[in-house]
Protein backbone atom coordinates (compact mmCIF):
# COMPACT_ATOMS: atom_id res chain seq x y z
CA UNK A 1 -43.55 15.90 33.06
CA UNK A 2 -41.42 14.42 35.84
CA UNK A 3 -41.78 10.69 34.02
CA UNK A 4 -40.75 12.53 31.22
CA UNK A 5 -37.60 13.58 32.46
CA UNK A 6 -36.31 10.55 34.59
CA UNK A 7 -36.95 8.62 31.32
CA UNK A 8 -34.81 11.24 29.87
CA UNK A 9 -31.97 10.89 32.51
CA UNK A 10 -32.25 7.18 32.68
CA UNK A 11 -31.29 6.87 28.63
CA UNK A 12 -28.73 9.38 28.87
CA UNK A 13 -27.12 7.82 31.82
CA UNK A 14 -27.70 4.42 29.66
CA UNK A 15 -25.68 5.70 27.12
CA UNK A 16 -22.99 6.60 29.15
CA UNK A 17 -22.81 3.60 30.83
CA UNK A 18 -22.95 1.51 27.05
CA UNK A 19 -19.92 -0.17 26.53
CA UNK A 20 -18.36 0.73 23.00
CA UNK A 21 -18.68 -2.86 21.32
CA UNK A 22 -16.73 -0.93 17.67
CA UNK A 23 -13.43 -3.10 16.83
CA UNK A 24 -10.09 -2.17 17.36
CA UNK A 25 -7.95 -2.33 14.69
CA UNK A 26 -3.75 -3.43 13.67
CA UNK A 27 -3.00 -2.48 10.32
CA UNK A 28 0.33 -3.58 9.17
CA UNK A 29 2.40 -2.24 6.18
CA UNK A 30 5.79 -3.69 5.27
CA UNK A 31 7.85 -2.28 2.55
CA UNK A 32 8.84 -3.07 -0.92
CA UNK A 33 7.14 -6.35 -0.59
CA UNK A 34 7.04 -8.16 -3.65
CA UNK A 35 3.42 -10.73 -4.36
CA UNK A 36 5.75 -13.82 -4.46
CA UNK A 37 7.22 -13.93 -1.09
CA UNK A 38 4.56 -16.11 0.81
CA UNK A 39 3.40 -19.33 1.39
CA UNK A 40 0.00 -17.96 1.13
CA UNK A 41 0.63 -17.01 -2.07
CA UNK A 42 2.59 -19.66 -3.72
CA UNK A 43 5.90 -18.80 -3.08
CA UNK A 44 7.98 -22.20 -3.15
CA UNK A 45 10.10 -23.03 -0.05
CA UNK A 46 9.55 -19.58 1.55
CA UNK A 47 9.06 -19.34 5.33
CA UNK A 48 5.96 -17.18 6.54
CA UNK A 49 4.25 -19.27 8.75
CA UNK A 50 2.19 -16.37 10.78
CA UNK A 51 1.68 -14.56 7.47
CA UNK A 52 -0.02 -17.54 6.28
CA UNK A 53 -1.78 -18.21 9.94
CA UNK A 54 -3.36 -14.72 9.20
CA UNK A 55 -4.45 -15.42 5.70
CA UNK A 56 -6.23 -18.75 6.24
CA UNK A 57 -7.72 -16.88 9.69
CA UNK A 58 -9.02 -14.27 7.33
CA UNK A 59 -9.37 -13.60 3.96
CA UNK A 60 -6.41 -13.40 1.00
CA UNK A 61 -7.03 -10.79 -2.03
CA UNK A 62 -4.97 -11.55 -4.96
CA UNK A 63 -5.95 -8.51 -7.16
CA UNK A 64 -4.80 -5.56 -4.60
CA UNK A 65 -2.77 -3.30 -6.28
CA UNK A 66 -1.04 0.28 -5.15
CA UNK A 67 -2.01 3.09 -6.88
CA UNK A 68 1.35 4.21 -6.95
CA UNK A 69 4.23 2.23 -6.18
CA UNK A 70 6.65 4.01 -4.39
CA UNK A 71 6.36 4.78 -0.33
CA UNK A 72 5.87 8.28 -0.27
CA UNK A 73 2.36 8.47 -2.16
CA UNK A 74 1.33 5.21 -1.41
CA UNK A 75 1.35 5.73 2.26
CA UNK A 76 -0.39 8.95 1.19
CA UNK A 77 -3.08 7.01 -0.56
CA UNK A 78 -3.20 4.34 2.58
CA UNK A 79 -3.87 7.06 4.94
CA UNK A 80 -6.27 9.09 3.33
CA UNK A 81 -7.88 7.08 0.83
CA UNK A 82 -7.31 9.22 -1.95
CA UNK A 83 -5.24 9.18 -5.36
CA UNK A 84 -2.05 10.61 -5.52
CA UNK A 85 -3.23 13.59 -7.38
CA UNK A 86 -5.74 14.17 -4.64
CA UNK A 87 -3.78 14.15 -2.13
CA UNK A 88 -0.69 15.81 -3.94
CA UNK A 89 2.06 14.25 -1.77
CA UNK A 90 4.98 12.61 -3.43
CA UNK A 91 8.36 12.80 -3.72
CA UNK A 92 9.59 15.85 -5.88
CA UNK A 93 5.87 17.37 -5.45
CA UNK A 94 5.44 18.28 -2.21
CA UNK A 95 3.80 17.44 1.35
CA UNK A 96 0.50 16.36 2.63
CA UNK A 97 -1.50 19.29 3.08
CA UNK A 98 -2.81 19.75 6.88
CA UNK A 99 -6.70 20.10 5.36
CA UNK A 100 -6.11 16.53 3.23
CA UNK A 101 -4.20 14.65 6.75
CA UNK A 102 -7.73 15.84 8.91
CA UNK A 103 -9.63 13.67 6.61
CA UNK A 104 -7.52 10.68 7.04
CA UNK A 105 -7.82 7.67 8.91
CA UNK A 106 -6.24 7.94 11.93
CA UNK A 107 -7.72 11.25 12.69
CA UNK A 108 -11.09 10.50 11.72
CA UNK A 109 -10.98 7.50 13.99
CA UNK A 110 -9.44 9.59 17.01
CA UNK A 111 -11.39 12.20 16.49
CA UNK A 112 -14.71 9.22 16.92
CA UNK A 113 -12.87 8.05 20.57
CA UNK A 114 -10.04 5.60 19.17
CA UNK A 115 -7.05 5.76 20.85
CA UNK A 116 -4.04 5.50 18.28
CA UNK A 117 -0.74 4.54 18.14
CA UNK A 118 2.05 4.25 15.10
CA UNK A 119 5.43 3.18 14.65
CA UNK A 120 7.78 2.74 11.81
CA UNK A 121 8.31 4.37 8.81
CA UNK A 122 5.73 7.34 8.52
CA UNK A 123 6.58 8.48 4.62
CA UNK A 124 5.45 11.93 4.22
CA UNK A 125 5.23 14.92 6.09
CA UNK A 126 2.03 17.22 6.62
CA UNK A 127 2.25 20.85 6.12
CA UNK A 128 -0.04 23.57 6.97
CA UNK A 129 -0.06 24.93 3.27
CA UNK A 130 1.07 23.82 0.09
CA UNK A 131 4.56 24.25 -1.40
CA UNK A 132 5.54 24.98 2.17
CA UNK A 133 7.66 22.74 4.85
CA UNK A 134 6.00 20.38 6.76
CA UNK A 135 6.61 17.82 9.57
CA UNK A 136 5.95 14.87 11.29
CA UNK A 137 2.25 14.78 12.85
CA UNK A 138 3.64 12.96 16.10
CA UNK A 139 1.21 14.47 18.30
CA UNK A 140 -1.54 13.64 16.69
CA UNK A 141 -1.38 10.16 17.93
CA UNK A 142 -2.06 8.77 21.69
CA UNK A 143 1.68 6.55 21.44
CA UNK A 144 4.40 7.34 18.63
CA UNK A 145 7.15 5.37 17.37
CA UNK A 146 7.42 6.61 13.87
CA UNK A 147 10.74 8.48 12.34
CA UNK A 148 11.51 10.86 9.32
CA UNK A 149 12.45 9.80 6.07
CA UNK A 150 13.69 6.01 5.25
CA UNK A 151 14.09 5.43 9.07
CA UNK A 152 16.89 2.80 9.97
CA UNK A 153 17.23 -0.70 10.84
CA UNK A 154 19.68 -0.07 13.30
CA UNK A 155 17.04 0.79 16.05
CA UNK A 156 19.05 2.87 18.44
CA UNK A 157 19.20 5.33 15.26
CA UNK A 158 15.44 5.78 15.52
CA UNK A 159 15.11 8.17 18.03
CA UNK A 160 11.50 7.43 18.92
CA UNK A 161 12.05 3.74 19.35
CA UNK A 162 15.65 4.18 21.87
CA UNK A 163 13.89 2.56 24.51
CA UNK A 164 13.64 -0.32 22.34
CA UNK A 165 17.41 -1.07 21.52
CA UNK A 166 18.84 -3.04 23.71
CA UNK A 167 16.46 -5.87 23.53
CA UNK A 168 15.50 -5.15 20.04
CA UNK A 169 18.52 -3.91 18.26
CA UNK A 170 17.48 -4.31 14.79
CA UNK A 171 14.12 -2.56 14.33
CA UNK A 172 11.78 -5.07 12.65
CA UNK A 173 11.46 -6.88 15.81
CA UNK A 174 11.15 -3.55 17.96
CA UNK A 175 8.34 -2.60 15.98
CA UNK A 176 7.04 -6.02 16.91
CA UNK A 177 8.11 -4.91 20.62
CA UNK A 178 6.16 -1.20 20.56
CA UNK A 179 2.73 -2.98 19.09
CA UNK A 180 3.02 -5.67 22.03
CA UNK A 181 3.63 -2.43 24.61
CA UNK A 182 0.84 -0.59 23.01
CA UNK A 183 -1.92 -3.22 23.00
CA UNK A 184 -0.65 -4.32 26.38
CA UNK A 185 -1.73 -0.53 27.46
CA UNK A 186 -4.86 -0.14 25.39
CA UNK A 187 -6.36 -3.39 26.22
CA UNK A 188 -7.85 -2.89 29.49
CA UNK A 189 -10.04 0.07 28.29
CA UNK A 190 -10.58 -1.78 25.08
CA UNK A 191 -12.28 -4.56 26.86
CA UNK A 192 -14.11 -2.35 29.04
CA UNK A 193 -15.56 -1.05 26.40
CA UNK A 194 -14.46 2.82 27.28
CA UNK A 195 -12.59 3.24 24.39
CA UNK A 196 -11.21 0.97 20.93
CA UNK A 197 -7.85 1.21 19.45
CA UNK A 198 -6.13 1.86 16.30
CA UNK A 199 -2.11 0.86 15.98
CA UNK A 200 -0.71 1.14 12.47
CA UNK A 201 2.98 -0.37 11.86
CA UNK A 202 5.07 0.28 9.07
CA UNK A 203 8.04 -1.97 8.60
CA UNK A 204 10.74 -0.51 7.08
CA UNK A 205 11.49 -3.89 5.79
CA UNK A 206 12.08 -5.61 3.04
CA UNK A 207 13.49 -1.89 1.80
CA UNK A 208 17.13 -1.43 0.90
CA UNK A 209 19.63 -0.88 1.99
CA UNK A 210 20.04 -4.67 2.40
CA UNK A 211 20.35 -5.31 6.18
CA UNK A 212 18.20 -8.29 7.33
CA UNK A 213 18.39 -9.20 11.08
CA UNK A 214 21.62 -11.57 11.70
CA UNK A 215 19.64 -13.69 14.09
CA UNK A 216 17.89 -14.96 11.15
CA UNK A 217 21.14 -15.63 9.10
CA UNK A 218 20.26 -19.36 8.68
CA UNK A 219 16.69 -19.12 7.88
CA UNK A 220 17.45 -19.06 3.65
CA UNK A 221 21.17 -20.28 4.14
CA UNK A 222 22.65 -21.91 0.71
CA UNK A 223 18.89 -21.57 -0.35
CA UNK A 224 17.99 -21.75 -4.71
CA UNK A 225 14.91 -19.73 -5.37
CA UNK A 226 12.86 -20.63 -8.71
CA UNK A 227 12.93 -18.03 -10.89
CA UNK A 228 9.43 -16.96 -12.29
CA UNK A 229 8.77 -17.16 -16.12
CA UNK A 230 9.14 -13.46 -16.69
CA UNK A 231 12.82 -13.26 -15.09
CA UNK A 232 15.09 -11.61 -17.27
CA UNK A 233 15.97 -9.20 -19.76
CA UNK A 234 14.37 -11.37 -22.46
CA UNK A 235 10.80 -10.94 -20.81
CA UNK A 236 10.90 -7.27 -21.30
CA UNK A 237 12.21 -6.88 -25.20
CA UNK A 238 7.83 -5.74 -25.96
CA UNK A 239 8.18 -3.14 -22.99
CA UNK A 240 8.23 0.53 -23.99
CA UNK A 241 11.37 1.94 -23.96
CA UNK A 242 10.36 4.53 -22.14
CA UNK A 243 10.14 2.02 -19.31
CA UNK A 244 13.61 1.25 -19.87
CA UNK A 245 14.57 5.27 -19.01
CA UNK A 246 14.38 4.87 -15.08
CA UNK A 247 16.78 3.47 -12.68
CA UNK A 248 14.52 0.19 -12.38
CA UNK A 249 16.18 -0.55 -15.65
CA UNK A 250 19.65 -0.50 -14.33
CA UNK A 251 19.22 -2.31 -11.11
CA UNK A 252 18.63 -5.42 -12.68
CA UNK A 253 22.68 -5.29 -12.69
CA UNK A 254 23.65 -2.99 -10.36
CA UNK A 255 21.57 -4.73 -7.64
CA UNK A 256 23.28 -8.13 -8.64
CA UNK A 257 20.01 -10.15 -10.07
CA UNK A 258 21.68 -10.99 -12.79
CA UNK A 259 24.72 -12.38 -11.00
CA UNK A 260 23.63 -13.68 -8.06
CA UNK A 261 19.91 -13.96 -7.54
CA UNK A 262 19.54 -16.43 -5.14
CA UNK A 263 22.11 -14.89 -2.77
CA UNK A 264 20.15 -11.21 -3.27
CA UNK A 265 17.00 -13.42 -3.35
CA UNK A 266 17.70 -14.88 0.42
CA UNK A 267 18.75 -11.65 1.95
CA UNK A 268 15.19 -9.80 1.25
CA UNK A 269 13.20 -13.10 1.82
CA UNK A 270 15.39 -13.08 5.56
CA UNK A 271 13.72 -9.31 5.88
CA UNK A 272 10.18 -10.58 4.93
CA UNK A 273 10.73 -13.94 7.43
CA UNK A 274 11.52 -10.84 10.42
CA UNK A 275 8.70 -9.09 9.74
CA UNK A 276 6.68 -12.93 10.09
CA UNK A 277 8.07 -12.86 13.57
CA UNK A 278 6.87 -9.37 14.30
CA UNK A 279 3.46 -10.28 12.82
CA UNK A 280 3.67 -13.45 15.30
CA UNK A 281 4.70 -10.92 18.22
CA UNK A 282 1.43 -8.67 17.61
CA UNK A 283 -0.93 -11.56 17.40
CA UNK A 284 0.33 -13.59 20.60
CA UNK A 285 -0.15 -9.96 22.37
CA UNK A 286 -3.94 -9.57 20.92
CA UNK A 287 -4.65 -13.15 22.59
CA UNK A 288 -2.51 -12.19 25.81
CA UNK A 289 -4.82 -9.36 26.22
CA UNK A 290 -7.57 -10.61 25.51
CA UNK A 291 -8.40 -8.12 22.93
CA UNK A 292 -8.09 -10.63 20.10
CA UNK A 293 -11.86 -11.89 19.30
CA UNK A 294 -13.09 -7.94 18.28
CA UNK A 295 -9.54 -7.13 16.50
CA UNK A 296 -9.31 -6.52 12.96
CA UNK A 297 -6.04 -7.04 11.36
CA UNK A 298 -4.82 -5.76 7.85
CA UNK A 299 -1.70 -6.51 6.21
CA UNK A 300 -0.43 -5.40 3.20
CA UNK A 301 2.85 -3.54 1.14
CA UNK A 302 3.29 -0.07 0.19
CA UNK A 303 4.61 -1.34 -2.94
CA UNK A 304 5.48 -4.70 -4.73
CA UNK A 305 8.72 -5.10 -6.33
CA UNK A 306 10.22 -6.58 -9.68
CA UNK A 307 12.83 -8.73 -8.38
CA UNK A 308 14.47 -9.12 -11.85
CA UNK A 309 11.52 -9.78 -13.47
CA UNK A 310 11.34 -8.72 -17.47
CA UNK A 311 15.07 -7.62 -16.54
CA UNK A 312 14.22 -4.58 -13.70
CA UNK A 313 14.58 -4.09 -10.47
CA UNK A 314 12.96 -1.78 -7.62
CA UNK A 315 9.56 -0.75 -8.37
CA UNK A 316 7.62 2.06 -9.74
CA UNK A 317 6.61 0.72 -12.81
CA UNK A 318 2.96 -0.39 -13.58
CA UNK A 319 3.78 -3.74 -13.97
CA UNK A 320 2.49 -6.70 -11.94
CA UNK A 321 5.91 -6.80 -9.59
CA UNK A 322 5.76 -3.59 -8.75
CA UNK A 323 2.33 -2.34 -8.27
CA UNK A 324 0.77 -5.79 -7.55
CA UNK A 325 0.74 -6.31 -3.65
CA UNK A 326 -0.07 -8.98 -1.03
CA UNK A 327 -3.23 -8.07 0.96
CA UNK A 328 -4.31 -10.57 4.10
CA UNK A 329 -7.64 -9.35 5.92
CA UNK A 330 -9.21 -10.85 9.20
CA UNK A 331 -11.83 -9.99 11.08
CA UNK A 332 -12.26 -12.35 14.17
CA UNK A 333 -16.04 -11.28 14.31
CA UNK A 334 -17.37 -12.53 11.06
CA UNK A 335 -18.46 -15.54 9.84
CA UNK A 336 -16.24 -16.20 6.52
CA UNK A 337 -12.97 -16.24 8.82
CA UNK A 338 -11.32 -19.18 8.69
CA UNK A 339 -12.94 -20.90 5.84
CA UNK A 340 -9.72 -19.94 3.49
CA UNK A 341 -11.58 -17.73 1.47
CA UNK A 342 -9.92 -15.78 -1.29
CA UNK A 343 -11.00 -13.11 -2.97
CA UNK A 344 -10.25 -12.38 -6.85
CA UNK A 345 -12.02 -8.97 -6.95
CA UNK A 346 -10.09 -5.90 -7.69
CA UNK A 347 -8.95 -3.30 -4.63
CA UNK A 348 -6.44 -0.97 -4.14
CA UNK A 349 -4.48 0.96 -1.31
CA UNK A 350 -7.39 3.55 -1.27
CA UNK A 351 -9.75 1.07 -0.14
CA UNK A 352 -7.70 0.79 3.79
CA UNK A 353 -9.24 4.34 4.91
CA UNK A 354 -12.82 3.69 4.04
CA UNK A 355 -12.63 -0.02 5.21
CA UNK A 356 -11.68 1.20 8.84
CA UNK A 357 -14.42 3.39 8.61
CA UNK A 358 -17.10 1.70 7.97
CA UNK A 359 -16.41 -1.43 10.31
CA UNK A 360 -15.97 1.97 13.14
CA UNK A 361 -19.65 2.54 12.46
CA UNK A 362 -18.07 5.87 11.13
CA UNK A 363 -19.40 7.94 7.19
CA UNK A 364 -17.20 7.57 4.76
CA UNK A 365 -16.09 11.38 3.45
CA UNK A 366 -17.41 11.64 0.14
CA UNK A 367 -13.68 12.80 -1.42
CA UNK A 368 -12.35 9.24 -0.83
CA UNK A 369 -12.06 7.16 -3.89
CA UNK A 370 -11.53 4.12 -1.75
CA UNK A 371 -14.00 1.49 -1.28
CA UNK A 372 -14.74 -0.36 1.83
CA UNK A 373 -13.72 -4.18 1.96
CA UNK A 374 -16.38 -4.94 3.63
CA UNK A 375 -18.53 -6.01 0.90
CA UNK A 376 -16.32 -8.61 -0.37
CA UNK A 377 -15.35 -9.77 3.28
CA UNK A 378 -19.05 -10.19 3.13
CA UNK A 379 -19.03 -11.82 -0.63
CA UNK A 380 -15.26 -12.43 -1.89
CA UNK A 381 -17.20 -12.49 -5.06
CA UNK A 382 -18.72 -9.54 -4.74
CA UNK A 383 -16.96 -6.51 -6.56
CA UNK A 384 -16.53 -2.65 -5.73
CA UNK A 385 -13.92 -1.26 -7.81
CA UNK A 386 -14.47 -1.69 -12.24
CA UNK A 387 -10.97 -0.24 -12.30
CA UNK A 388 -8.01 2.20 -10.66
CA UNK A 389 -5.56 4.37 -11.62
CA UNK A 390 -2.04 2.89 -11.66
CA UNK A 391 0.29 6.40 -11.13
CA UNK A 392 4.25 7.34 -12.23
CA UNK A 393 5.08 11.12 -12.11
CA UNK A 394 8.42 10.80 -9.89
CA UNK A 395 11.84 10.44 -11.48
CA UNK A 396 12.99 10.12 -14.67
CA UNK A 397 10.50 12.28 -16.89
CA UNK A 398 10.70 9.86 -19.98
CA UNK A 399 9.45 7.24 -17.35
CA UNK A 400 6.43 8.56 -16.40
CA UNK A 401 2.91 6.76 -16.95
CA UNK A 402 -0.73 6.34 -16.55
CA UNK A 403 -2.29 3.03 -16.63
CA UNK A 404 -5.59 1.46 -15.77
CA UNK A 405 -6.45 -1.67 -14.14
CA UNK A 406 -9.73 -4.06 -14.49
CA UNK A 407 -10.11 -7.26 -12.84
CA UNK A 408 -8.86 -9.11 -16.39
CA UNK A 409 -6.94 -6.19 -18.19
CA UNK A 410 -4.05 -3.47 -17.64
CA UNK A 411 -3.76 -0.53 -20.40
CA UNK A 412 -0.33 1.34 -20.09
CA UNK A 413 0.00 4.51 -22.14
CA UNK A 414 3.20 6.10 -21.82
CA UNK A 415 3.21 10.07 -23.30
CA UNK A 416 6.73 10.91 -23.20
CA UNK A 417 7.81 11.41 -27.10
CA UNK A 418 11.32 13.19 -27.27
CA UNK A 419 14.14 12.43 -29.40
CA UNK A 420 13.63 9.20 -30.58
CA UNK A 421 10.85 8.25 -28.52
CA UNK A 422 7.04 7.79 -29.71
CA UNK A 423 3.92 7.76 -27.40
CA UNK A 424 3.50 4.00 -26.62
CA UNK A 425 0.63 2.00 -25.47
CA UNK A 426 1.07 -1.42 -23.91
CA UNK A 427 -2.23 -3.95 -23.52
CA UNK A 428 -2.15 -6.90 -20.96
CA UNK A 429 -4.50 -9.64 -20.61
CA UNK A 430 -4.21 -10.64 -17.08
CA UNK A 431 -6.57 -13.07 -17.00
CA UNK A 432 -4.67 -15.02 -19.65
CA UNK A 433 -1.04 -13.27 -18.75
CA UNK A 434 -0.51 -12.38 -15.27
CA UNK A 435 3.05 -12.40 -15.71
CA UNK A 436 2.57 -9.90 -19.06
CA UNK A 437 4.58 -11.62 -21.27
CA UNK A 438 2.78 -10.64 -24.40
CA UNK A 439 1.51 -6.93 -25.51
CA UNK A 440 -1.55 -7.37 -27.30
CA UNK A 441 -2.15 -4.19 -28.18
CA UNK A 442 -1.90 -4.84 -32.22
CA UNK A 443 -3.75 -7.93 -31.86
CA UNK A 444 -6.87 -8.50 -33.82
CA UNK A 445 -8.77 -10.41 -30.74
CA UNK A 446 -8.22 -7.64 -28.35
CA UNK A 447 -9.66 -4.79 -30.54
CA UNK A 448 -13.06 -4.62 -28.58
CA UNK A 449 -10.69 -4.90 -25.25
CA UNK A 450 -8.77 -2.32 -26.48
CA UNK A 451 -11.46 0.08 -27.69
CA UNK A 452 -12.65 -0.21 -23.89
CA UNK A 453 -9.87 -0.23 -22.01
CA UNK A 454 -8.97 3.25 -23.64
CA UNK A 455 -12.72 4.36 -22.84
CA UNK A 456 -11.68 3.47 -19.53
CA UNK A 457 -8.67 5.82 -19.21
CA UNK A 458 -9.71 8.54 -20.85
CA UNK A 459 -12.20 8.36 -18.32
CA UNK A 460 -9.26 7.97 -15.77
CA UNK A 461 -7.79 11.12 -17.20
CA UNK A 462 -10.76 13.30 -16.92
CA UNK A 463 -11.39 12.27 -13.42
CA UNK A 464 -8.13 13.47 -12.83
CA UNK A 465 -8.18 17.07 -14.66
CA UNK A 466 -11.12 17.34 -12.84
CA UNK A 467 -10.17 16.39 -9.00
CA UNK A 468 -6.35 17.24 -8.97
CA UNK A 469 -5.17 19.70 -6.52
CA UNK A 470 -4.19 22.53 -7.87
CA UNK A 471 -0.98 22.85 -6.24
CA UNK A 472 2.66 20.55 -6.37
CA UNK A 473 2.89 20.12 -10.33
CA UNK A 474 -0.57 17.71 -10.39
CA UNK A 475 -2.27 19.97 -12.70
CA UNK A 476 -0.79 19.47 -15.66
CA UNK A 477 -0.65 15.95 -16.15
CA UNK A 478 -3.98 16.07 -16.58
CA UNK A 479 -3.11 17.43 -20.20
CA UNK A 480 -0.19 15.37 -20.20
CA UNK A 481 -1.56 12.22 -20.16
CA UNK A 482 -4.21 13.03 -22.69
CA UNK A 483 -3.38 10.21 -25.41
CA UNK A 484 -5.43 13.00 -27.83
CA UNK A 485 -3.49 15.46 -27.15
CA UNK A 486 -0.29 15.75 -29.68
CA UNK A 487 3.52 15.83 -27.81
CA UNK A 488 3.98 19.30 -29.60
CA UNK A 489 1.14 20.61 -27.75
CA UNK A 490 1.89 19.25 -24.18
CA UNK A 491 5.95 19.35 -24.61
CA UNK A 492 5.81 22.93 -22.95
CA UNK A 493 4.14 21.72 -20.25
CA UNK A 494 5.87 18.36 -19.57
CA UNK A 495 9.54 20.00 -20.32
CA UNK A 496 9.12 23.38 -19.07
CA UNK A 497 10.80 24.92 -22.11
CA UNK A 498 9.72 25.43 -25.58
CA UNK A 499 11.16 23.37 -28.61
């Protein structure tokens, strides 16, 4: 009986004494960041030199996409690993609900030992209730430098990141500054193996309002940038025209593409080449530290954006531009880093939560619809997801869509049918027409394509009338983007008044 129990104390004591060998993690979100604005990805004559660094260090995915391109429910998405009508947090809907935030990342991982820190732009609030107020979750993090709304670049204006401004007065580079602090202060116990970290950054660049860092004025000075095949207002004549009913329509003038696209062109790549310095900061800290060999880093955009292409600007949309994103992956451990791997399979923004997860030795909830990238770290041609959800219910009603993804196709049906308008479907062949230049969707070669892409999102849609919230305006949409459904019979419900 004694051996008994000094065996018992021995292993218990062992396991106290185990150091915790789980990585820490840096996962790194910049903002309104377009596919095309890397080396890595075959920008021409852009400058990204650590961006690139991290994707031939780790692994590139060129077939991530957001599940819905704007900040608010994309960072929604990232955090939690659900879709937006899961979560039900978007603009114009309403706040993250305190039950959906406890299932997210950074509180699953904190709640398993991690310490965590953030800074940037956070995106959404969490409330304790639906249809309520909510606020910033600032103390449920071990260091916080995040702000409300659209934050500013000015850094002295972020009132979480003052200590920052006099060194760093333009806040890409002191979000750069609070990662290097952070990892400095987490590395000792990191190595020690008493307790792993988690920092997520969100750069509030390349977002307008245009305000690069001067410092970097010379970087794209009197620079031309090529001008992809689908630039222009005559690349988006076969687009709905409901598409044509939201302010991304517009911007292709008011936001100067058409007028001067190389000068708007160099100001946002000078944003991107800032946020390439930061991303240098972080990773000479990780190897200062020490902390650098059992760090996983993650890189990505909340949403792409369309740059004039087909004629639009901003983002939203379903198209490539704006829902298309860069996604760089490395993990220091494993034995495909550094062999400049790529990886063609299809993920989304849902996949972040359960990736972090997993690699934390941590179960994956069963409500995410996020799958881990761990599998095609393991196998870049490996797949996970057969398709996602590509989301638009914010702004402009006439504008608002439901689209589905595969690894070769995108099907776009767009319900809104008032006035003049007609229900409209749109068919892409990405595998032939990344840059969608042609709608197939009358074609006589696509007809099996078709026939299964719509089996797809119908499919789509009764996932979603069967695991929205009930709560911020998600449930209808459910009937609204029905294709079988008639307008007459879903008007109502779209309009909120009668014919």
């Amino acid at each position: 009986m004694r051996f008994i129990l000094f065996s018992s104390l021995l292993f218990f004591v062992a396991v106290l004494q185990a150091k915790d060998q789980r990585p820490n993690f840096v996962f790194l979100l910049s903002d309104d960041q377009a596919l095309r604005t890397m080396g890595c990805y075959g920008a021409p004559g852009v400058q990204t030199p650590n961006l690139d660094r991290l994707g031939a260090d780790g692994m590139i995915f060129d077939a991530h996409y957001d599940t819905t391109a704007i900040c608010m429910a994309s960072r929604a998405n990232v955090m939690t690993g659900m879709f937006e009508y899961k979560t039900g947090c978007n603009f114009e809907h309403g706040a993250m609900v305190q039950t959906k935030w406890a299932q997210s990342y950074p509180m699953l991982l904190r709640k398993a030992g991690y310490k965590t820190g953030f800074a940037g732009k956070f995106g959404f609030v969490v409330a304790g209730k639906p249809a309520t107020k909510g606020k910033l979750p600032e103390m449920d993090f071990d260091k916080w430098g995040g702000g409300p709304g659209q934050t500013s670049f000015v850094t002295a204006k972020n009132v979480s990141m003052k200590a920052y401004a006099k060194k760093w007065p333009h806040a890409t580079l002191s979000y750069g500054a609070f990662a290097q602090d952070f990892i400095r202060d987490m590395a000792k116990d990191a190595k020690q193996g008493k307790a792993p970290f988690c920092l997520s950054i969100s750069f509030k660049a390349p977002h307008r309002p245009v305000d690069p860092d001067p410092k970097f004025d010379h970087v794209y000075a009197g620079k031309k940038f090529p001008k992809p095949e689908n630039y222009g207002r005559a690349a988006g004549k076969h687009f709905s025209k409901q598409s044509t009913m939201g302010r991304q329509y517009e911007r292709f003038g008011s936001w100067n593409y058409n007028k001067d696209y190389d000068g708007v062109m160099a100001k946002y790549h000078q944003q991107i080449y800032a946020i390439d310095v930061a991303v240098g900061m972080i990773r000479d800290a990780l190897n200062a530290h020490g902390v650098a060999d059992n760090t996983v880093i993650i890189y990505t955009s909340d949403n792409g954006f369309l740059c004039g292409s087909h004629g639009y600007g901003s983002k939203v949309l379903p198209y490539e531009e704006a829902s298309r994103v860069p996604l760089l992956m490395f993990d220091p451990r494993h034995a495909n880093s550094g062999k400049r791997l790529r990886c063609s399979s299809l993920t989304g923004n849902v996949d972040f939560a359960p990736t972090m997860l997993e690699l934390a030795g941590l179960p994956i909830p069963k409500n995410m619809d996020g799958r881990s990238l761990v599998k095609l770290y393991n196998n870049p041609k490996a797949e996970t997801h057969q398709s996602l959800p590509l989301i638009n219910v914010w702004g402009t009603k006439a504008a608002h869509s439901f689209a589905v993804v595969t690894k070769d196709w995108k099907y776009i049906h767009w319900p809104y049918a008032e006035g003049n308008l007609k229900a409209t479907d749109e068919l892409y062949h990405l595998n032939k027409d990344r840059s969608e230049l042609h709608n197939v969707i009358n074609d006589s070669d696509a007809k099996e394509a078709l026939k299964a892409m719509r089996q797809t999102y119908d499919a789509a849609v009764a996932q979603w009338k069967k695991e929205t919230v009930p709560y911020h305006g998600y449930s209808k949409y459910g009937k609204i983007f029905d294709r079988k459904i008639k307008w007459a019979d879903k008007r109502e419900a779209f309009l909120g008044r009668k014919k």
